[in-house]
Each structure stands twice: as structure tokens, then as C-alpha cells.
PDB file of N, CA and C in Angstrom:
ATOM      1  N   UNK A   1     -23.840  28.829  74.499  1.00  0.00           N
ATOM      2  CA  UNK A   1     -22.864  29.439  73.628  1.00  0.00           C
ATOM      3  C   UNK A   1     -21.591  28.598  73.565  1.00  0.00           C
ATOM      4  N   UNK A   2     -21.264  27.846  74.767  1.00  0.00           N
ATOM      5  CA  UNK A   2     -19.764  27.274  74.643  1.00  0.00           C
ATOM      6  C   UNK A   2     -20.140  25.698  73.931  1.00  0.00           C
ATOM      7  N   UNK A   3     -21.178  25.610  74.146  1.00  0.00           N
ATOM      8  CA  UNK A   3     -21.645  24.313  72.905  1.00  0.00           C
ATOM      9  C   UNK A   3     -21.233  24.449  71.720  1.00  0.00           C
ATOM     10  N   UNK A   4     -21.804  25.252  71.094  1.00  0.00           N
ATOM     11  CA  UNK A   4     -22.005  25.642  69.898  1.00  0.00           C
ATOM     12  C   UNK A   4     -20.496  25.910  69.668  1.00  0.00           C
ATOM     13  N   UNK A   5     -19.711  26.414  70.212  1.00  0.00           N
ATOM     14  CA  UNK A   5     -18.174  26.695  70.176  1.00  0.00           C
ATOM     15  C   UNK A   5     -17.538  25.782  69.955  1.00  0.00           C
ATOM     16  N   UNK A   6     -18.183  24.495  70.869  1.00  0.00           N
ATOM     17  CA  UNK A   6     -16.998  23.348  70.844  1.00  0.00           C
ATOM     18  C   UNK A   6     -17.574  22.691  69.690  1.00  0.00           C
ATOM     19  N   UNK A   7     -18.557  22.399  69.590  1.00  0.00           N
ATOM     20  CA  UNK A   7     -19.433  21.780  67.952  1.00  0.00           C
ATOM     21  C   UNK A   7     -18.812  22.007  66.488  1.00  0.00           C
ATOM     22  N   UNK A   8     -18.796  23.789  66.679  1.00  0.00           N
ATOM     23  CA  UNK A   8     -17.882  24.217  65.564  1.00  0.00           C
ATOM     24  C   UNK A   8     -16.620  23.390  65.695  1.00  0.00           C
ATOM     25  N   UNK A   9     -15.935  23.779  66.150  1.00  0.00           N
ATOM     26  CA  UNK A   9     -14.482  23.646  66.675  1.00  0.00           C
ATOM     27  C   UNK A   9     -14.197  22.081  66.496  1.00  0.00           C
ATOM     28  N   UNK A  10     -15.114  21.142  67.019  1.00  0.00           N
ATOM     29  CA  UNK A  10     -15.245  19.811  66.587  1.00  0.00           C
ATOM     30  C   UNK A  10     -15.840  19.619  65.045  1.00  0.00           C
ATOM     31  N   UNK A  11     -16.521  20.513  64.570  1.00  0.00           N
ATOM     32  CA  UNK A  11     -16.825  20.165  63.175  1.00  0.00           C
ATOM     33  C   UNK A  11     -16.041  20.480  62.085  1.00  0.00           C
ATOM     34  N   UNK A  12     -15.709  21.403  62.335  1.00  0.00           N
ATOM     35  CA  UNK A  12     -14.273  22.005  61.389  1.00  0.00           C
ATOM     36  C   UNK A  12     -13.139  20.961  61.460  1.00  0.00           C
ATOM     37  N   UNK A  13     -12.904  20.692  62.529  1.00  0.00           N
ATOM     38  CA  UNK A  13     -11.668  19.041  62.504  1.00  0.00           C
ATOM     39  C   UNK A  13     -12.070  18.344  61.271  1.00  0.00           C
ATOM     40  N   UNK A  14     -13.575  17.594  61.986  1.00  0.00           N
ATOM     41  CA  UNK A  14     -13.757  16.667  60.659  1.00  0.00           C
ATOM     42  C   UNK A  14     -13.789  16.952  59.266  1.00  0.00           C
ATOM     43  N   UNK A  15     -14.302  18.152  58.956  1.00  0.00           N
ATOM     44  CA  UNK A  15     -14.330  18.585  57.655  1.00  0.00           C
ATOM     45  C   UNK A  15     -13.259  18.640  57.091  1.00  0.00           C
ATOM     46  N   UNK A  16     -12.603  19.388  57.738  1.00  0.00           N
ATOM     47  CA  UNK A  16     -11.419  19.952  57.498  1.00  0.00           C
ATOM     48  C   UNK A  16     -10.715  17.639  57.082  1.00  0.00           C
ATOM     49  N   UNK A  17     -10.824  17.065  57.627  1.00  0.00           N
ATOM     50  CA  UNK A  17      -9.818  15.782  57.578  1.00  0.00           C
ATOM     51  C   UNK A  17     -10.810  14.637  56.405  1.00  0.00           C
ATOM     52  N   UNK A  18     -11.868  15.469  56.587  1.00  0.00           N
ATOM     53  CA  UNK A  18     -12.908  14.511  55.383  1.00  0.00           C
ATOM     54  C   UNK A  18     -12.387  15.049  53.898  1.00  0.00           C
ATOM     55  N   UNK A  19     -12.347  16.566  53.809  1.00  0.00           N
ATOM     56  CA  UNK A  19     -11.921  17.234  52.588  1.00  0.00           C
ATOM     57  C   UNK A  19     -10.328  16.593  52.697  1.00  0.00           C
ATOM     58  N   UNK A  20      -9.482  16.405  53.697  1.00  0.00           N
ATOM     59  CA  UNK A  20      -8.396  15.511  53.206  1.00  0.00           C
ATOM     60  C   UNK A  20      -7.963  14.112  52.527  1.00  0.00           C
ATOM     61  N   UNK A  21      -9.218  13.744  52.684  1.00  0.00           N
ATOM     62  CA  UNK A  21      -9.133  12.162  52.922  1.00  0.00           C
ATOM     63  C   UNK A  21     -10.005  12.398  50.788  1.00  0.00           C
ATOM     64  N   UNK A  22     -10.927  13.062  51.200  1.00  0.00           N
ATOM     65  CA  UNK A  22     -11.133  13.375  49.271  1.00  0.00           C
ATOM     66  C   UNK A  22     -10.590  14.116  48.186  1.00  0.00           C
ATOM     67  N   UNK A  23      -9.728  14.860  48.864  1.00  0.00           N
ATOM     68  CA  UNK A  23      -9.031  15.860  48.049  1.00  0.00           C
ATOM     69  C   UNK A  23      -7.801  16.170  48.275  1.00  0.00           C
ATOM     70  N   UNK A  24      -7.272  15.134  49.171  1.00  0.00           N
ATOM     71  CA  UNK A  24      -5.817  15.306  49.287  1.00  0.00           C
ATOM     72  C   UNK A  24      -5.525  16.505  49.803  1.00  0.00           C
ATOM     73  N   UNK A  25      -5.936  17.301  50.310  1.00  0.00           N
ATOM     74  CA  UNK A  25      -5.770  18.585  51.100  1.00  0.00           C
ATOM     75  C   UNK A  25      -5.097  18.399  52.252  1.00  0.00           C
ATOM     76  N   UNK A  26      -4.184  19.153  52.385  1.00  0.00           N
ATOM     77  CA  UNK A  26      -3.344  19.085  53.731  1.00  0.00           C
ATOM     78  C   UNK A  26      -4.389  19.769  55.063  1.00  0.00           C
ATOM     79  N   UNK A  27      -4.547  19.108  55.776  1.00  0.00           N
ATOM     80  CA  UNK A  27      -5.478  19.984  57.541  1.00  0.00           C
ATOM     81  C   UNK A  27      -5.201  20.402  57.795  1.00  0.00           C
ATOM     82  N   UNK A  28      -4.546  21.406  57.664  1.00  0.00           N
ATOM     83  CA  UNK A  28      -4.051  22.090  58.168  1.00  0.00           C
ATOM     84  C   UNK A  28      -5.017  23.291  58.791  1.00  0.00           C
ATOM     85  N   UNK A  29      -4.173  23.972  59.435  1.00  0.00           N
ATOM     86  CA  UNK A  29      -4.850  24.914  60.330  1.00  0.00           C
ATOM     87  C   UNK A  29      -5.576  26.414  59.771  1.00  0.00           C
ATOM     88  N   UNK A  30      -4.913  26.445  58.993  1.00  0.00           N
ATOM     89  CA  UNK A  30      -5.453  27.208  57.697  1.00  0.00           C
ATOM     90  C   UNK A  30      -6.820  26.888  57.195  1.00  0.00           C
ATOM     91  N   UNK A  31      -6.599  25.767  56.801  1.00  0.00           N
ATOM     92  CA  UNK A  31      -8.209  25.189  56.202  1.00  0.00           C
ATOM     93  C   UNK A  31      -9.152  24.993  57.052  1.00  0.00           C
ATOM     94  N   UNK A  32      -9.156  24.838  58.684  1.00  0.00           N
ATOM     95  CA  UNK A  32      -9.971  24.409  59.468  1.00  0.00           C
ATOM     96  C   UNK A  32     -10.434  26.108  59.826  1.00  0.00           C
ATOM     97  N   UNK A  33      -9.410  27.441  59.813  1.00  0.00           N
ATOM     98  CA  UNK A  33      -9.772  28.301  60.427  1.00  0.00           C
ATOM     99  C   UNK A  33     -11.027  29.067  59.084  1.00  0.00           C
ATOM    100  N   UNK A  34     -10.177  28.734  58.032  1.00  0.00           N
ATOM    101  CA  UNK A  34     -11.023  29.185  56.692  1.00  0.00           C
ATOM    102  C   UNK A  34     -12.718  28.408  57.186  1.00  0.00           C
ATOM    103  N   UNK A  35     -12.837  26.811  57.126  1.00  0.00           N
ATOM    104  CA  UNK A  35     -13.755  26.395  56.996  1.00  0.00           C
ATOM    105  C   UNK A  35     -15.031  26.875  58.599  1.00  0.00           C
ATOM    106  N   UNK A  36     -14.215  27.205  59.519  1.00  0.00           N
ATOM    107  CA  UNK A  36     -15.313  28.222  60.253  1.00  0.00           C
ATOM    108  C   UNK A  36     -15.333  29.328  60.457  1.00  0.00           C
ATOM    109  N   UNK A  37     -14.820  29.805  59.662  1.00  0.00           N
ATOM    110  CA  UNK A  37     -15.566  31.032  58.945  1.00  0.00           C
ATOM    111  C   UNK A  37     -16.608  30.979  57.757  1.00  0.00           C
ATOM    112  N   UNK A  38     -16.612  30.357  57.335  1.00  0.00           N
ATOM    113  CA  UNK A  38     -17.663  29.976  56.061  1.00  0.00           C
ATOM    114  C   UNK A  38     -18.661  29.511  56.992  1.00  0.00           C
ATOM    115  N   UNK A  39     -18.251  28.437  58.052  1.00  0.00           N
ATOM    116  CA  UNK A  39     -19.612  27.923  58.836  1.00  0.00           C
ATOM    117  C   UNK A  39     -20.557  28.812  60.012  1.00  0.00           C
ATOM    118  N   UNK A  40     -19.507  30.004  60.369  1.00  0.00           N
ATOM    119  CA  UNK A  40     -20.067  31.749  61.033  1.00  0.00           C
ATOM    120  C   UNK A  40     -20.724  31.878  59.923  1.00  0.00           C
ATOM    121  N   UNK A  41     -20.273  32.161  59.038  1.00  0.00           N
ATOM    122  CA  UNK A  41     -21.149  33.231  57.832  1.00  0.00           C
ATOM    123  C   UNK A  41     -22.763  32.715  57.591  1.00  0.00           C
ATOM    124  N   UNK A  42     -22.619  31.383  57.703  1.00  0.00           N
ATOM    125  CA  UNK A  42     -23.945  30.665  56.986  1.00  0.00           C
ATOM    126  C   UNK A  42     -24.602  30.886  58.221  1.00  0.00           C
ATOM    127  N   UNK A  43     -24.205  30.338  59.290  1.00  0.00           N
ATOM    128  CA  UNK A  43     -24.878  30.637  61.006  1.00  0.00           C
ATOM    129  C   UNK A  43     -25.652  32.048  60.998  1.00  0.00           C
ATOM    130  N   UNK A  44     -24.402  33.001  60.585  1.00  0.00           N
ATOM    131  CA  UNK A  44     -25.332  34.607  60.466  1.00  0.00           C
ATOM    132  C   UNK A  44     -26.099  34.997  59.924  1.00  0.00           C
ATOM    133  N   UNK A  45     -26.120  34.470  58.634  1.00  0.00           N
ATOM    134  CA  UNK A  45     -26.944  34.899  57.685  1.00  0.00           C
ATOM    135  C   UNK A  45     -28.493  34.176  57.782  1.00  0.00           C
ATOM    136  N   UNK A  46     -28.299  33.301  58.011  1.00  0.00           N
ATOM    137  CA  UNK A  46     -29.365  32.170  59.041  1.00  0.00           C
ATOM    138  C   UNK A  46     -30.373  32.777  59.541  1.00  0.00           C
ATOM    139  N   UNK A  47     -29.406  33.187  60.617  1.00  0.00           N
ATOM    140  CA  UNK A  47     -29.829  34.039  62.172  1.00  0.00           C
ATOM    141  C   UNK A  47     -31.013  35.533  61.229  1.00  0.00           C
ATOM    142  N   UNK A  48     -29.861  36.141  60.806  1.00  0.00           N
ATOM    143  CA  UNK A  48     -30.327  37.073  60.551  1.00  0.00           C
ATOM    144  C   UNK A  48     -31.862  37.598  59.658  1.00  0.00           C
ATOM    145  N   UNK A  49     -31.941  35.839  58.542  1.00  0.00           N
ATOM    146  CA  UNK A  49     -32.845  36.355  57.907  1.00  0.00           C
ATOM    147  C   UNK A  49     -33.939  35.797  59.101  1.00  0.00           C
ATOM    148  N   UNK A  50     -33.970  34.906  59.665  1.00  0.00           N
ATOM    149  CA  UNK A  50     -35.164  34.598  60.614  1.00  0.00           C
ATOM    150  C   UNK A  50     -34.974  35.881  61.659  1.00  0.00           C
ATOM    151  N   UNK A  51     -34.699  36.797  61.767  1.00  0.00           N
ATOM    152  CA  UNK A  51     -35.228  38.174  62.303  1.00  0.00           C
ATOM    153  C   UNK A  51     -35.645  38.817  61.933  1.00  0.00           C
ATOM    154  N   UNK A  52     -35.397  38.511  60.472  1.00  0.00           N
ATOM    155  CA  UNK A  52     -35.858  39.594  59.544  1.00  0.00           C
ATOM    156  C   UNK A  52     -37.708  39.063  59.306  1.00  0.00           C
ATOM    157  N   UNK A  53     -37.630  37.645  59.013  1.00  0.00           N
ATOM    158  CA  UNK A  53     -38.888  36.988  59.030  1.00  0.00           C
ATOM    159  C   UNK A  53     -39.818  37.027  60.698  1.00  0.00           C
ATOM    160  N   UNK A  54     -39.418  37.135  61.104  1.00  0.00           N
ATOM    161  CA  UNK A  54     -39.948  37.467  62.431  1.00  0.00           C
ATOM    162  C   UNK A  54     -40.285  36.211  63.570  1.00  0.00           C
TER     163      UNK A  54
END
């Protein structure tokens, strides 16, 4: 679990500084907290349908 924590947490940096570097977007902390949450959501929904699939 604390993998996956720091992975996020390390992946959201980069994104978060890649979408700067193409879109002039400031990194802010805002955008990194936005962008894992979008990357939870997809994780859950993930999760969830492979339970549903069994």
C-alpha cells in the first residue's frame, strides 16, 4: 500500500511538470492534488469492475 502511495505521489509530480512544460501550466499544488484524484478514480473504477468480473 505505501508503494503505490509513493508511485502516485511520484507520478503526479511528473505529470503535473510534463503538463507544464506543454501547456504552460503552473505545478502547482492544486494541479498535482486535482491530477490524483483523477488517477484514484481510474484506480477504482479499475478495481471495481474486475470484482465485478470476478
Amino acid at each position: 500500500m505505501f508503494g503505490v502511495a509513493v508511485s502516485l505521489g511520484l507520478g503526479s509530480s511528473q505529470i503535473a511538470a510534463g503538463l507544464s512544460e506543454l501547456f504552460g501550466w503552473d505545478a502547482s499544488t492544486f494541479l498535482k492534488i486535482m491530477i490524483l484524484a483523477v488517477l484514484t478514480m481510474v484506480c477504482r473504477l479499475d478495481r471495481g469492475g474486475a470484482r465485478q468480473r470476478g
